[in-house]
PDB file of N, CA and C in Angstrom:
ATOM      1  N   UNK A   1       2.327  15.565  -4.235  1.00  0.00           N
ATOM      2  CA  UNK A   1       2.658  14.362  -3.509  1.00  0.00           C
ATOM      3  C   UNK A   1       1.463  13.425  -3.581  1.00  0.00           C
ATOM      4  N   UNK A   2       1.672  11.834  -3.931  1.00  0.00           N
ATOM      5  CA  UNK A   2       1.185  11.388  -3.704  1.00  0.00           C
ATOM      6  C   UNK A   2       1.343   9.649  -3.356  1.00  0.00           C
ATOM      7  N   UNK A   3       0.208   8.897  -3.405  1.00  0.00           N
ATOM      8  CA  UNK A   3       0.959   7.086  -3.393  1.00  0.00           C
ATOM      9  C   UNK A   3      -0.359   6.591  -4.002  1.00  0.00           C
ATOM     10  N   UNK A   4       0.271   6.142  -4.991  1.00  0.00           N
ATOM     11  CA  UNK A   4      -0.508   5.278  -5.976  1.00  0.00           C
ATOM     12  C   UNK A   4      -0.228   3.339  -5.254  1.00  0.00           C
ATOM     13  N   UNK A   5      -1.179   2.776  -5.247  1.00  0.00           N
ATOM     14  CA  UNK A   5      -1.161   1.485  -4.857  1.00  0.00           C
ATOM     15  C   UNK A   5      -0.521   0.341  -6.446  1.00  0.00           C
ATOM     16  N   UNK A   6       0.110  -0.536  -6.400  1.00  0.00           N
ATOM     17  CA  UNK A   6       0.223  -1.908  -7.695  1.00  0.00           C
ATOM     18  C   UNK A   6       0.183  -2.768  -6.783  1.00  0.00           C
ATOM     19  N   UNK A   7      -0.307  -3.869  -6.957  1.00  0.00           N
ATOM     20  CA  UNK A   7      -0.479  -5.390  -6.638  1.00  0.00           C
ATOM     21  C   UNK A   7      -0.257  -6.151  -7.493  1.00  0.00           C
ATOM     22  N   UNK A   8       1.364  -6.977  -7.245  1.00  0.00           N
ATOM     23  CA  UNK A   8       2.085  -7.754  -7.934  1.00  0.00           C
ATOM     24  C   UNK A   8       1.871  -9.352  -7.300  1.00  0.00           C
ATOM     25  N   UNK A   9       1.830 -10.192  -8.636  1.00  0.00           N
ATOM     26  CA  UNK A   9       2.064 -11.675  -8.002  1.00  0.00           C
ATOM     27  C   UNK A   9       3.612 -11.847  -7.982  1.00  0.00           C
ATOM     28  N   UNK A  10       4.225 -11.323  -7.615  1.00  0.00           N
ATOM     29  CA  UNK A  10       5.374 -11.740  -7.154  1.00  0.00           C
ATOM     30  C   UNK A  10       6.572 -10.051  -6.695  1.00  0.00           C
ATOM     31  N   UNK A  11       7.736 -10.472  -6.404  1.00  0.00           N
ATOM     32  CA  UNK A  11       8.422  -9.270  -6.158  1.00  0.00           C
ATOM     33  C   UNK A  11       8.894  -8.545  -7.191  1.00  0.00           C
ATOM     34  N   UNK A  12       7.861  -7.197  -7.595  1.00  0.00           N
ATOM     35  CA  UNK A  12       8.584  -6.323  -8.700  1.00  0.00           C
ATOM     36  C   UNK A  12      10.296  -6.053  -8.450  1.00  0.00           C
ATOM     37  N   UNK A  13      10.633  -5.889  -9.908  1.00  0.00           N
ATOM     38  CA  UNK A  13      12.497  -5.674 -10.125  1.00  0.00           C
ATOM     39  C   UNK A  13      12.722  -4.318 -10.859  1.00  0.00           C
ATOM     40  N   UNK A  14      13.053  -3.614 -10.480  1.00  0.00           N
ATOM     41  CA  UNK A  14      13.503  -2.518 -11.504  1.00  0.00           C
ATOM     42  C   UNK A  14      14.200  -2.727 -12.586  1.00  0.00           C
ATOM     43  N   UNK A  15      15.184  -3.607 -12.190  1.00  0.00           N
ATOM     44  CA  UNK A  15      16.008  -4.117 -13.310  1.00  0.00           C
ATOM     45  C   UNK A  15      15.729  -5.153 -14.182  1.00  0.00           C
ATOM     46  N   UNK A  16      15.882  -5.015 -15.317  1.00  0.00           N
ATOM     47  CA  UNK A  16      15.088  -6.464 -15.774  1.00  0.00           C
ATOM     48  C   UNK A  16      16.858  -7.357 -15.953  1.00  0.00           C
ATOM     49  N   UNK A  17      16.317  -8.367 -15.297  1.00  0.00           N
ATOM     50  CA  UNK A  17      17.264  -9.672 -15.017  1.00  0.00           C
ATOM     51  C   UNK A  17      16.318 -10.698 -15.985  1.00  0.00           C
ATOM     52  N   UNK A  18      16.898 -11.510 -15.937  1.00  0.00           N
ATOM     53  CA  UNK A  18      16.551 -13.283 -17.087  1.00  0.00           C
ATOM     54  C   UNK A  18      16.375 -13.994 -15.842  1.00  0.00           C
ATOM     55  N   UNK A  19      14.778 -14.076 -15.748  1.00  0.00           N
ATOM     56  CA  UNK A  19      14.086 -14.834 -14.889  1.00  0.00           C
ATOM     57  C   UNK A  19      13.507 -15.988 -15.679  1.00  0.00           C
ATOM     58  N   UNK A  20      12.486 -16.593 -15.188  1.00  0.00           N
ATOM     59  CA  UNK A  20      12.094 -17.603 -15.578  1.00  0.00           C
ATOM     60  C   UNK A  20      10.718 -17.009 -15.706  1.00  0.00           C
ATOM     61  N   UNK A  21      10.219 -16.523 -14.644  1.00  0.00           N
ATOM     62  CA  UNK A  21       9.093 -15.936 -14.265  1.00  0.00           C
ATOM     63  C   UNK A  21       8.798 -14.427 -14.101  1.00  0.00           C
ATOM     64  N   UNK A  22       8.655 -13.168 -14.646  1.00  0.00           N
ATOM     65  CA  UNK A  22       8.266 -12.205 -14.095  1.00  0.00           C
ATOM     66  C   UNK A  22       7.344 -12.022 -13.446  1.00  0.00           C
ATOM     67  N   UNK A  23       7.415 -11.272 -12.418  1.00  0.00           N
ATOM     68  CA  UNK A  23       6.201 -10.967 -11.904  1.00  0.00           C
ATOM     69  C   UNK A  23       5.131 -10.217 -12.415  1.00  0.00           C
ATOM     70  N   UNK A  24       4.257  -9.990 -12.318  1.00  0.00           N
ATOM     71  CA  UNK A  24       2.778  -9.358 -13.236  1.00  0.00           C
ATOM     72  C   UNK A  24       1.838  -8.630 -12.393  1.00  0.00           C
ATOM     73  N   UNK A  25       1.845  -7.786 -12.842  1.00  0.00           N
ATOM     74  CA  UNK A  25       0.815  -6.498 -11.889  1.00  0.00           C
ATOM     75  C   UNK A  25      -0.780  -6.916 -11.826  1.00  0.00           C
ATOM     76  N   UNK A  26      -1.107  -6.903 -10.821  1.00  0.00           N
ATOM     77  CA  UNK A  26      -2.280  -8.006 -10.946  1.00  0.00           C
ATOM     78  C   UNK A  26      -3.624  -6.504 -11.164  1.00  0.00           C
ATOM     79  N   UNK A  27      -3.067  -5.854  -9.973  1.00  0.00           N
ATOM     80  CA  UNK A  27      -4.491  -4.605 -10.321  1.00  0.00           C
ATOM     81  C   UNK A  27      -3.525  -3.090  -9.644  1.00  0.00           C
ATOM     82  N   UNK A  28      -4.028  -2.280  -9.854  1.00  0.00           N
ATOM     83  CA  UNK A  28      -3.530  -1.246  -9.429  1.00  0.00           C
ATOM     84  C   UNK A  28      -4.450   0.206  -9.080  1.00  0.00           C
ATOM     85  N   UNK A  29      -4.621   0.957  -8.585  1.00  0.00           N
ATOM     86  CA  UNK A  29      -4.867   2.204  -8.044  1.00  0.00           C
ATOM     87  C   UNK A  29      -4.357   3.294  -8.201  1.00  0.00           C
ATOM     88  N   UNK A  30      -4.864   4.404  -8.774  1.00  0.00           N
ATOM     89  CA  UNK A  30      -4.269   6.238  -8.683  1.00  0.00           C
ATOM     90  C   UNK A  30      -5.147   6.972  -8.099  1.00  0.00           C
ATOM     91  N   UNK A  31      -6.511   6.473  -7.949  1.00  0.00           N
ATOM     92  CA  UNK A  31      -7.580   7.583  -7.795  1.00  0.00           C
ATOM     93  C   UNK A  31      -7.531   8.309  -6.465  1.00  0.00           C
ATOM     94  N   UNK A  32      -6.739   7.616  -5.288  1.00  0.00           N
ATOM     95  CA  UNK A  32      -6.590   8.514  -3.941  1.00  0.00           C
ATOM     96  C   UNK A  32      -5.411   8.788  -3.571  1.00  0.00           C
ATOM     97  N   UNK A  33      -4.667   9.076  -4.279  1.00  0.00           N
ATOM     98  CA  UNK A  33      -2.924   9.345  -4.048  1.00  0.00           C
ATOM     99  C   UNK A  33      -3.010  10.195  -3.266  1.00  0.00           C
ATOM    100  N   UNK A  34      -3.604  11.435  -3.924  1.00  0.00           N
ATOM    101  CA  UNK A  34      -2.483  12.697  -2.726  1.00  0.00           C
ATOM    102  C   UNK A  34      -3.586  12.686  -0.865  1.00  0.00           C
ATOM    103  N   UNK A  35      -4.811  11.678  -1.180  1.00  0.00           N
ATOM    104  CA  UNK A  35      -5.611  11.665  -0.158  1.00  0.00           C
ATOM    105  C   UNK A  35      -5.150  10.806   0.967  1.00  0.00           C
ATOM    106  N   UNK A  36      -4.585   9.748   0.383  1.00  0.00           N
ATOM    107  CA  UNK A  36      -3.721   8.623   0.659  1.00  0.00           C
ATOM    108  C   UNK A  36      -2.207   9.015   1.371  1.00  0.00           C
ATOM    109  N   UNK A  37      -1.532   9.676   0.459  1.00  0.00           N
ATOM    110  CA  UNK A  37      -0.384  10.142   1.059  1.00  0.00           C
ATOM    111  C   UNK A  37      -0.690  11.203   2.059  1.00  0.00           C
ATOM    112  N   UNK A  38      -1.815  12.037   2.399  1.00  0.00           N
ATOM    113  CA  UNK A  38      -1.947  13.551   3.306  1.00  0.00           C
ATOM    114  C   UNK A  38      -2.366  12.067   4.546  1.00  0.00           C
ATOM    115  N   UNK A  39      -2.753  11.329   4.490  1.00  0.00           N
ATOM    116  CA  UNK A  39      -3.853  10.847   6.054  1.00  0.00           C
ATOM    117  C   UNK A  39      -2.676   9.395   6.045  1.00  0.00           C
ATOM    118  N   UNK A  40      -2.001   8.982   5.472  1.00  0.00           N
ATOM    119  CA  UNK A  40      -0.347   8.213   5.904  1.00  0.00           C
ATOM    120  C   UNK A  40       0.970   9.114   6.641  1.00  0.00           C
ATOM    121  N   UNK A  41       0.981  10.402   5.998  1.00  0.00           N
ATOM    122  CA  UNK A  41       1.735  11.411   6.536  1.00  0.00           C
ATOM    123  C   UNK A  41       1.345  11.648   7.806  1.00  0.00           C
ATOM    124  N   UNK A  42       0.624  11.590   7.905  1.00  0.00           N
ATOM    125  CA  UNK A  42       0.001  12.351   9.694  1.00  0.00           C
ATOM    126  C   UNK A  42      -0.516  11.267  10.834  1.00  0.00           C
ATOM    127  N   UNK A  43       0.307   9.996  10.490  1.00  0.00           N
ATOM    128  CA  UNK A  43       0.282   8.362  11.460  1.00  0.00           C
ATOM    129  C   UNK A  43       1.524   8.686  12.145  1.00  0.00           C
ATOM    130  N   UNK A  44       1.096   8.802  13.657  1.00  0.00           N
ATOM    131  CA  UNK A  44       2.477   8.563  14.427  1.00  0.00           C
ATOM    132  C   UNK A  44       3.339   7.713  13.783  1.00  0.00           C
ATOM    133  N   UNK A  45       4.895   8.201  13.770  1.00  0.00           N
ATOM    134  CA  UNK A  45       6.116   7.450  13.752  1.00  0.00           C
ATOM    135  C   UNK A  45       6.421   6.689  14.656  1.00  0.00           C
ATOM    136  N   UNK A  46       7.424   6.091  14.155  1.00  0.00           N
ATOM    137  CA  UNK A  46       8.266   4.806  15.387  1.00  0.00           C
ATOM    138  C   UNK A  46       7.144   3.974  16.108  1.00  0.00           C
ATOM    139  N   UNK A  47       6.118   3.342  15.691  1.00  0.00           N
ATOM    140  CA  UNK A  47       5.372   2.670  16.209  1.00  0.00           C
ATOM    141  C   UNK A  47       5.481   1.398  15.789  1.00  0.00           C
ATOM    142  N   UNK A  48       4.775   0.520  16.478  1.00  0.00           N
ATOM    143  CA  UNK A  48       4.471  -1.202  16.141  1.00  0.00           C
ATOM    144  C   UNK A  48       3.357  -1.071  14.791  1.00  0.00           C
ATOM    145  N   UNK A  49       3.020  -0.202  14.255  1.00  0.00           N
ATOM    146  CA  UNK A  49       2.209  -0.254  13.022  1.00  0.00           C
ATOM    147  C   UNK A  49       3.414  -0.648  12.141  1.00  0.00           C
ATOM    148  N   UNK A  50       2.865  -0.321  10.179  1.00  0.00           N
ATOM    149  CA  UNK A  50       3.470  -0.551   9.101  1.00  0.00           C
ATOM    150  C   UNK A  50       3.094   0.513   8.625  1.00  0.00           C
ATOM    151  N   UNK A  51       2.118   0.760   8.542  1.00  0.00           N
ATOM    152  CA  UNK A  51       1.311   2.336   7.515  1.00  0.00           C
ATOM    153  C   UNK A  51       2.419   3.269   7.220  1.00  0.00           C
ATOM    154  N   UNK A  52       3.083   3.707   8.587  1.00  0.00           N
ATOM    155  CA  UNK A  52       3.755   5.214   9.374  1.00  0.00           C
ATOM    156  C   UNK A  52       5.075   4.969   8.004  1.00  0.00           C
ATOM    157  N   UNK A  53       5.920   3.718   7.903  1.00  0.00           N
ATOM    158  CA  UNK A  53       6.679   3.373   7.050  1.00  0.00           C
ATOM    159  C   UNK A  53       6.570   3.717   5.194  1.00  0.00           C
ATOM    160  N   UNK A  54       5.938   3.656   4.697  1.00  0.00           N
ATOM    161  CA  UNK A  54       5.235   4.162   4.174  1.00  0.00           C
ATOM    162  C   UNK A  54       6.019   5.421   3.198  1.00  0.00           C
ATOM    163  N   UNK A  55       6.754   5.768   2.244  1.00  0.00           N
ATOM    164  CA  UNK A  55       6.897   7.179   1.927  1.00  0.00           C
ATOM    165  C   UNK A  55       6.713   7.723   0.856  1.00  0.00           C
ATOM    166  N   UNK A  56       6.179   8.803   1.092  1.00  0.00           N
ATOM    167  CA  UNK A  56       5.499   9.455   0.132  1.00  0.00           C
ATOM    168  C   UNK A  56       6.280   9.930  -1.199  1.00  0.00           C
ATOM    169  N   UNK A  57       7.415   9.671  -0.770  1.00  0.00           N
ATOM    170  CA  UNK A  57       8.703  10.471  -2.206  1.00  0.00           C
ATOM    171  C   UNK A  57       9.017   8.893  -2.704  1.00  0.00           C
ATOM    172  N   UNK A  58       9.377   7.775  -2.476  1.00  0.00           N
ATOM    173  CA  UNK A  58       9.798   7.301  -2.886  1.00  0.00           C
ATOM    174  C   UNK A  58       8.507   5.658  -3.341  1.00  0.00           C
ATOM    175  N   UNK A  59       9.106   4.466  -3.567  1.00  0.00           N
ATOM    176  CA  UNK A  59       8.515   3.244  -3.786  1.00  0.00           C
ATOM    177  C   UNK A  59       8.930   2.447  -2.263  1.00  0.00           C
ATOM    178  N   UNK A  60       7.416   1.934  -2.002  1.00  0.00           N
ATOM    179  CA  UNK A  60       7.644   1.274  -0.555  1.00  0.00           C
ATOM    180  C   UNK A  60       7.292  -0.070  -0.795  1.00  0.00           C
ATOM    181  N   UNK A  61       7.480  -1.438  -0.849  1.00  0.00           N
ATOM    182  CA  UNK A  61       6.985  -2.350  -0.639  1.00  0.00           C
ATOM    183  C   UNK A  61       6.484  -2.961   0.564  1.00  0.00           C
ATOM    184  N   UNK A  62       5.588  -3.697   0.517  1.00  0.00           N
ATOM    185  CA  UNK A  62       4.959  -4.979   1.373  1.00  0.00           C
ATOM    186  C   UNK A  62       4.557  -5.867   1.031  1.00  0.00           C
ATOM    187  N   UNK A  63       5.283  -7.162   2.053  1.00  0.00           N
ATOM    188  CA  UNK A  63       4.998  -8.135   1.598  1.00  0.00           C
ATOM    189  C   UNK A  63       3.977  -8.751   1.823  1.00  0.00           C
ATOM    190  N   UNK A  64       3.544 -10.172   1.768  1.00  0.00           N
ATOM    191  CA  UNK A  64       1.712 -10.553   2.292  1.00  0.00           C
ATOM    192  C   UNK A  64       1.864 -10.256   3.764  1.00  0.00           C
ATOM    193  N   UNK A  65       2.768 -10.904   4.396  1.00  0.00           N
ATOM    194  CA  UNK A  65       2.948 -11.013   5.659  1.00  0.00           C
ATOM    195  C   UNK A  65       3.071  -9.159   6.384  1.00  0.00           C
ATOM    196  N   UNK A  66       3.470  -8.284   5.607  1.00  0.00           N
ATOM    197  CA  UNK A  66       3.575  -7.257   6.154  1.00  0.00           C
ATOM    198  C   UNK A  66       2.138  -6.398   5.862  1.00  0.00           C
ATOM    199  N   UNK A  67       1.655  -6.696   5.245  1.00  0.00           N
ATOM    200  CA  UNK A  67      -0.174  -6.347   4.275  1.00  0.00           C
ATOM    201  C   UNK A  67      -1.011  -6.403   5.532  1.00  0.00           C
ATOM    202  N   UNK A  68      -1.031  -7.837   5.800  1.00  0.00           N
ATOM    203  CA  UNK A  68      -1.693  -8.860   6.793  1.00  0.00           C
ATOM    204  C   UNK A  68      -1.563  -8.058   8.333  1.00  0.00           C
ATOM    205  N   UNK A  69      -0.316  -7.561   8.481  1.00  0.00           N
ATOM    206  CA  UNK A  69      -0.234  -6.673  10.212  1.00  0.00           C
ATOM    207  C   UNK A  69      -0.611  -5.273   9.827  1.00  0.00           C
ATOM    208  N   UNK A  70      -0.208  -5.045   8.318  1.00  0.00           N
ATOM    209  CA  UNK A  70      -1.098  -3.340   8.284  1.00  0.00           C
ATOM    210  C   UNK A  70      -2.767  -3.446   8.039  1.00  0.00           C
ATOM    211  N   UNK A  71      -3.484  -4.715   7.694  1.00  0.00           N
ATOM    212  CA  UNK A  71      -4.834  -4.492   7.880  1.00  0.00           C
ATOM    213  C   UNK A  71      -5.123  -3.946   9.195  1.00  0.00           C
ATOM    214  N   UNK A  72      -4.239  -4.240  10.741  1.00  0.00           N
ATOM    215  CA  UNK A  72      -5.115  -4.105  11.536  1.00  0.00           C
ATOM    216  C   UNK A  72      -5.148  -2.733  11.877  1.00  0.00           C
ATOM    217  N   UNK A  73      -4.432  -1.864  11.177  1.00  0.00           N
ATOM    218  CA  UNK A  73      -4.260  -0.555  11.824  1.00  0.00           C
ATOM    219  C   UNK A  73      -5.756   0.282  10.802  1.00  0.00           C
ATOM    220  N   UNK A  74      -6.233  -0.007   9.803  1.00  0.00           N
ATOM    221  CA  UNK A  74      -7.294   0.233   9.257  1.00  0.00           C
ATOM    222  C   UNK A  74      -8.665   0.581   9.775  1.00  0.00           C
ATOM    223  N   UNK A  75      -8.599   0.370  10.980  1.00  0.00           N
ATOM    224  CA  UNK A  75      -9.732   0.827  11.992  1.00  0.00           C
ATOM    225  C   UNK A  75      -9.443   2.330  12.807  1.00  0.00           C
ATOM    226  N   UNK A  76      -8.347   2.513  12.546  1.00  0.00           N
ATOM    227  CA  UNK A  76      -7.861   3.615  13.706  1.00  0.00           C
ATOM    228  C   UNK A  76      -7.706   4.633  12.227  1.00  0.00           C
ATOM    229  N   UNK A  77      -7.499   3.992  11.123  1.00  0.00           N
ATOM    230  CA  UNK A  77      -6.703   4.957  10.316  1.00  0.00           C
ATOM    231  C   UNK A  77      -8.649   5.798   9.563  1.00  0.00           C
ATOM    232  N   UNK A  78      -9.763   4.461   9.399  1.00  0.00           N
ATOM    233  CA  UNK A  78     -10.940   4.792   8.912  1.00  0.00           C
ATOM    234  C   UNK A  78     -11.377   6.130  10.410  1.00  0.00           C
ATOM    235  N   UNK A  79     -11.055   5.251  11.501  1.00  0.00           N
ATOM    236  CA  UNK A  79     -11.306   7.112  12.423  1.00  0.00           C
ATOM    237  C   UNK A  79     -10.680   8.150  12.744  1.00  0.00           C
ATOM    238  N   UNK A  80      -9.812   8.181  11.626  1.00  0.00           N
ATOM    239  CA  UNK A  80      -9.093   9.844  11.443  1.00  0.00           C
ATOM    240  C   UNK A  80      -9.576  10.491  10.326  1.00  0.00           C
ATOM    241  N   UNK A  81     -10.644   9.602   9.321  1.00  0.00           N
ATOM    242  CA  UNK A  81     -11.172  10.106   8.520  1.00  0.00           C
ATOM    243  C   UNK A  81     -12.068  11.241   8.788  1.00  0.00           C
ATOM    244  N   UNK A  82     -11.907  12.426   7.865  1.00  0.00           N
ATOM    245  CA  UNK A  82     -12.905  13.385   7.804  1.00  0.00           C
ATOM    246  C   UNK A  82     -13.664  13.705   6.928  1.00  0.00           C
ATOM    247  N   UNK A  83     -13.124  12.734   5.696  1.00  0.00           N
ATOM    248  CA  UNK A  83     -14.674  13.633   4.565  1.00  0.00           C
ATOM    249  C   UNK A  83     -14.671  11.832   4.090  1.00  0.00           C
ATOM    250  N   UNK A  84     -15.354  11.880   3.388  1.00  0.00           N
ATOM    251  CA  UNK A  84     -15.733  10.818   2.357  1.00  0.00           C
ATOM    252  C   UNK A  84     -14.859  10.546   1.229  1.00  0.00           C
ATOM    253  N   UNK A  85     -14.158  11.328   1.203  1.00  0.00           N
ATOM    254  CA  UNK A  85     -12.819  11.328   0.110  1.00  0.00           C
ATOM    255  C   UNK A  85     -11.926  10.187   1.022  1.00  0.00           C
ATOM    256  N   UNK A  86     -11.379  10.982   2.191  1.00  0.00           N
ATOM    257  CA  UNK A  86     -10.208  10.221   2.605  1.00  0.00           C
ATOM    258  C   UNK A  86     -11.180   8.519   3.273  1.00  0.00           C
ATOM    259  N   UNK A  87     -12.498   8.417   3.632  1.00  0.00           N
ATOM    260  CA  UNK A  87     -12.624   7.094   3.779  1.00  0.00           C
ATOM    261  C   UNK A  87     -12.997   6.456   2.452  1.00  0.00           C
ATOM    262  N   UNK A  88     -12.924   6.851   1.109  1.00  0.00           N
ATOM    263  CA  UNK A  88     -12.768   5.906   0.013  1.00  0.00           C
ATOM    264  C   UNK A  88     -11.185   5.571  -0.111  1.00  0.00           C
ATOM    265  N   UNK A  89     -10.662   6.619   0.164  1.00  0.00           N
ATOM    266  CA  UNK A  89      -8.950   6.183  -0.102  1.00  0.00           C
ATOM    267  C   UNK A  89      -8.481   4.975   1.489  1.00  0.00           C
ATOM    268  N   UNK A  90      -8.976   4.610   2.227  1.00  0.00           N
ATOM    269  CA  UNK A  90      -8.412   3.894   2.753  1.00  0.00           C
ATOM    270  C   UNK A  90      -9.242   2.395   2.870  1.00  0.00           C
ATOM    271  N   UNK A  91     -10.608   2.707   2.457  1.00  0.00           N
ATOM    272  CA  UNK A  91     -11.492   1.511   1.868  1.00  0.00           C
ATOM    273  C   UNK A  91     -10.536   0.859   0.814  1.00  0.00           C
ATOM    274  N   UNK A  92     -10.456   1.927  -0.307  1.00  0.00           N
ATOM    275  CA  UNK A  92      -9.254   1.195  -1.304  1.00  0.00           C
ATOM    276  C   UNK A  92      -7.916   0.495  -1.027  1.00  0.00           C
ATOM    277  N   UNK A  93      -6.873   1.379  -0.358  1.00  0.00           N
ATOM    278  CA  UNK A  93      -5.785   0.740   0.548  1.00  0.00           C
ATOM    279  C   UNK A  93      -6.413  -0.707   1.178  1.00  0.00           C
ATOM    280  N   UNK A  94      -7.087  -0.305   2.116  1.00  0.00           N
ATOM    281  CA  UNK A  94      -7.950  -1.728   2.471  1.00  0.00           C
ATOM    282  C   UNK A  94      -8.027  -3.460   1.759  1.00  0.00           C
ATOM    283  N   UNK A  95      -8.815  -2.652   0.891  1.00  0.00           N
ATOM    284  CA  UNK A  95      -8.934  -3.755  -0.235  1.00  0.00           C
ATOM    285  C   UNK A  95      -7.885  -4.064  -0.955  1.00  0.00           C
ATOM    286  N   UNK A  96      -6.971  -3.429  -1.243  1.00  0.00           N
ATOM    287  CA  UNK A  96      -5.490  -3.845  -1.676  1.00  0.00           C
ATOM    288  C   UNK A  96      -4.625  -4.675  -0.392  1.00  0.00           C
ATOM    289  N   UNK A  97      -4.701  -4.501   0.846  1.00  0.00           N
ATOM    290  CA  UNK A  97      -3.623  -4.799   1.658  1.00  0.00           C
ATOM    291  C   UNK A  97      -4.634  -6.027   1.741  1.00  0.00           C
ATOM    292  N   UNK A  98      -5.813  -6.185   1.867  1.00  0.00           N
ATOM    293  CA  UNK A  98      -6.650  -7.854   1.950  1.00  0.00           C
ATOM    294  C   UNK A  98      -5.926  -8.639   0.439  1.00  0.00           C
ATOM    295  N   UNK A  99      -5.921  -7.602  -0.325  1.00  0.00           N
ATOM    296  CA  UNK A  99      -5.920  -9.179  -1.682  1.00  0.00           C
ATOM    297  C   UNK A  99      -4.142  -9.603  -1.324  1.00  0.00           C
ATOM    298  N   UNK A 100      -3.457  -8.435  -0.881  1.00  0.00           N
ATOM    299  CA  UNK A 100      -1.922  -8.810  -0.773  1.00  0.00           C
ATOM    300  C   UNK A 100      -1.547 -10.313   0.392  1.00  0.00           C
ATOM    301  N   UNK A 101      -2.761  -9.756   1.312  1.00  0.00           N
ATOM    302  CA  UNK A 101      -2.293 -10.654   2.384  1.00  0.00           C
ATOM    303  C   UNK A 101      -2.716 -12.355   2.464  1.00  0.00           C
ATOM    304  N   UNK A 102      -3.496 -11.815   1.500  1.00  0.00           N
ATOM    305  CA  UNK A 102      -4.392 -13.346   1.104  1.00  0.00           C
ATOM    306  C   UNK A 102      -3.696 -14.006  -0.382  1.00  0.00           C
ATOM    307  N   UNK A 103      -3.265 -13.074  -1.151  1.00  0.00           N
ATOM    308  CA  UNK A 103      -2.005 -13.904  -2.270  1.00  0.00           C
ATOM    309  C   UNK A 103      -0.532 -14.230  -2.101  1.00  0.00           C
ATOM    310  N   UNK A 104      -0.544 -15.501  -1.594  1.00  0.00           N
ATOM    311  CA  UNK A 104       0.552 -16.171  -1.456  1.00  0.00           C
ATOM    312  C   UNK A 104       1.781 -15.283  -2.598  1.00  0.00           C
ATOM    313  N   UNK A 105       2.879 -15.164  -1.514  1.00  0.00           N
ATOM    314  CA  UNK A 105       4.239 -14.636  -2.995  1.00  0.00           C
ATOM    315  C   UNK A 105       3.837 -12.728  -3.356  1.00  0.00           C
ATOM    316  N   UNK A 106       2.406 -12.465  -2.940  1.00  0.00           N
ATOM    317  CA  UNK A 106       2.296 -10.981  -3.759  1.00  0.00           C
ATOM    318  C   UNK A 106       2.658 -10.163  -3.028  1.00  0.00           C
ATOM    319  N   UNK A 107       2.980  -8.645  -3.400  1.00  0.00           N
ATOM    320  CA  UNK A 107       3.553  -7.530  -2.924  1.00  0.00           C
ATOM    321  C   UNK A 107       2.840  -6.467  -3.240  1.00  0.00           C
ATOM    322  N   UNK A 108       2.583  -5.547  -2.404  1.00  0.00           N
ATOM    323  CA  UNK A 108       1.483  -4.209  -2.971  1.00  0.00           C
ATOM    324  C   UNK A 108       2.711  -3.311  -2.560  1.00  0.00           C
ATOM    325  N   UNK A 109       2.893  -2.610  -3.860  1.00  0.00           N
ATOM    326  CA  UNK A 109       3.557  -1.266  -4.045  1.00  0.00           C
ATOM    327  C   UNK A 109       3.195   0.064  -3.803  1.00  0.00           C
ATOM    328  N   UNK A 110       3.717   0.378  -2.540  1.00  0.00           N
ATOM    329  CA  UNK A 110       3.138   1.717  -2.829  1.00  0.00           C
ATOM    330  C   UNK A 110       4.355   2.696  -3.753  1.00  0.00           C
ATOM    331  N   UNK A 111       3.559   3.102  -4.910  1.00  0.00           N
ATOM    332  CA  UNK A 111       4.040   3.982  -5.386  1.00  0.00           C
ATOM    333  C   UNK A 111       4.026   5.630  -4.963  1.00  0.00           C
ATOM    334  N   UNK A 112       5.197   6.225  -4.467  1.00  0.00           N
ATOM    335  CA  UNK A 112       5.436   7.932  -3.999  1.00  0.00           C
ATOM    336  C   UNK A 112       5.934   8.408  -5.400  1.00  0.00           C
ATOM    337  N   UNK A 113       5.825   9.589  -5.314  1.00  0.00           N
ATOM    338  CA  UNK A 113       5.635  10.513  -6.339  1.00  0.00           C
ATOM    339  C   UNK A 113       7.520  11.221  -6.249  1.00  0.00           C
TER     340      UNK A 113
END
């Protein structure tokens, strides 16, 4: 199990349709998947967060606006950290949910396994 991060300028399609514009993967992440998915798995459910949403089997999107309300849970999530592994994997998340929330139109994918 794991969740690989993509950061798209626009909304990825599975299907390819005749756009005008595709969207384009701007940067992407693998290096903390299964660290990423073990310390997202273990965020209380049913809460006013975004993180908890999140799933590990499948593809989750967010949009800027949804990026932007999961930065703030990033303080609570850096003090459940226990080794130096899991606070590089949410430094990274981090830095992905800042560039999402700050690019107009972009979407960070979390990719589940």
């Amino acid at each position: 199990m794991g969740i690989d991060l993509q950061l798209h300028n626009g909304r990825p399609h599975r299907h390819k349709r005749r756009q005008k514009q595709q969207p384009t993967l701007i940067r992407q992440s693998y290096e903390h998947g299964e660290t990423l998915a073990g310390l997202i798995s273990e965020l209380p459910t049913n809460t006013s967060g975004k993180l908890w949403m999140v799933d590990p089997y499948r593809d989750t999107l967010f949009n800027e606006q949804v990026a932007e309300a999961a930065l703030r849970e990033i303080p609570d999530l850096l003090n459940r950290c226990t080794s130096e592994a899991q606070t590089e994997a949410v430094r990274d998340l981090a830095a992905f949910l800042e560039a999402c929330a700050t690019t107009p139109g972009s979407y960070l994918v979390f990719v589940g396994d």
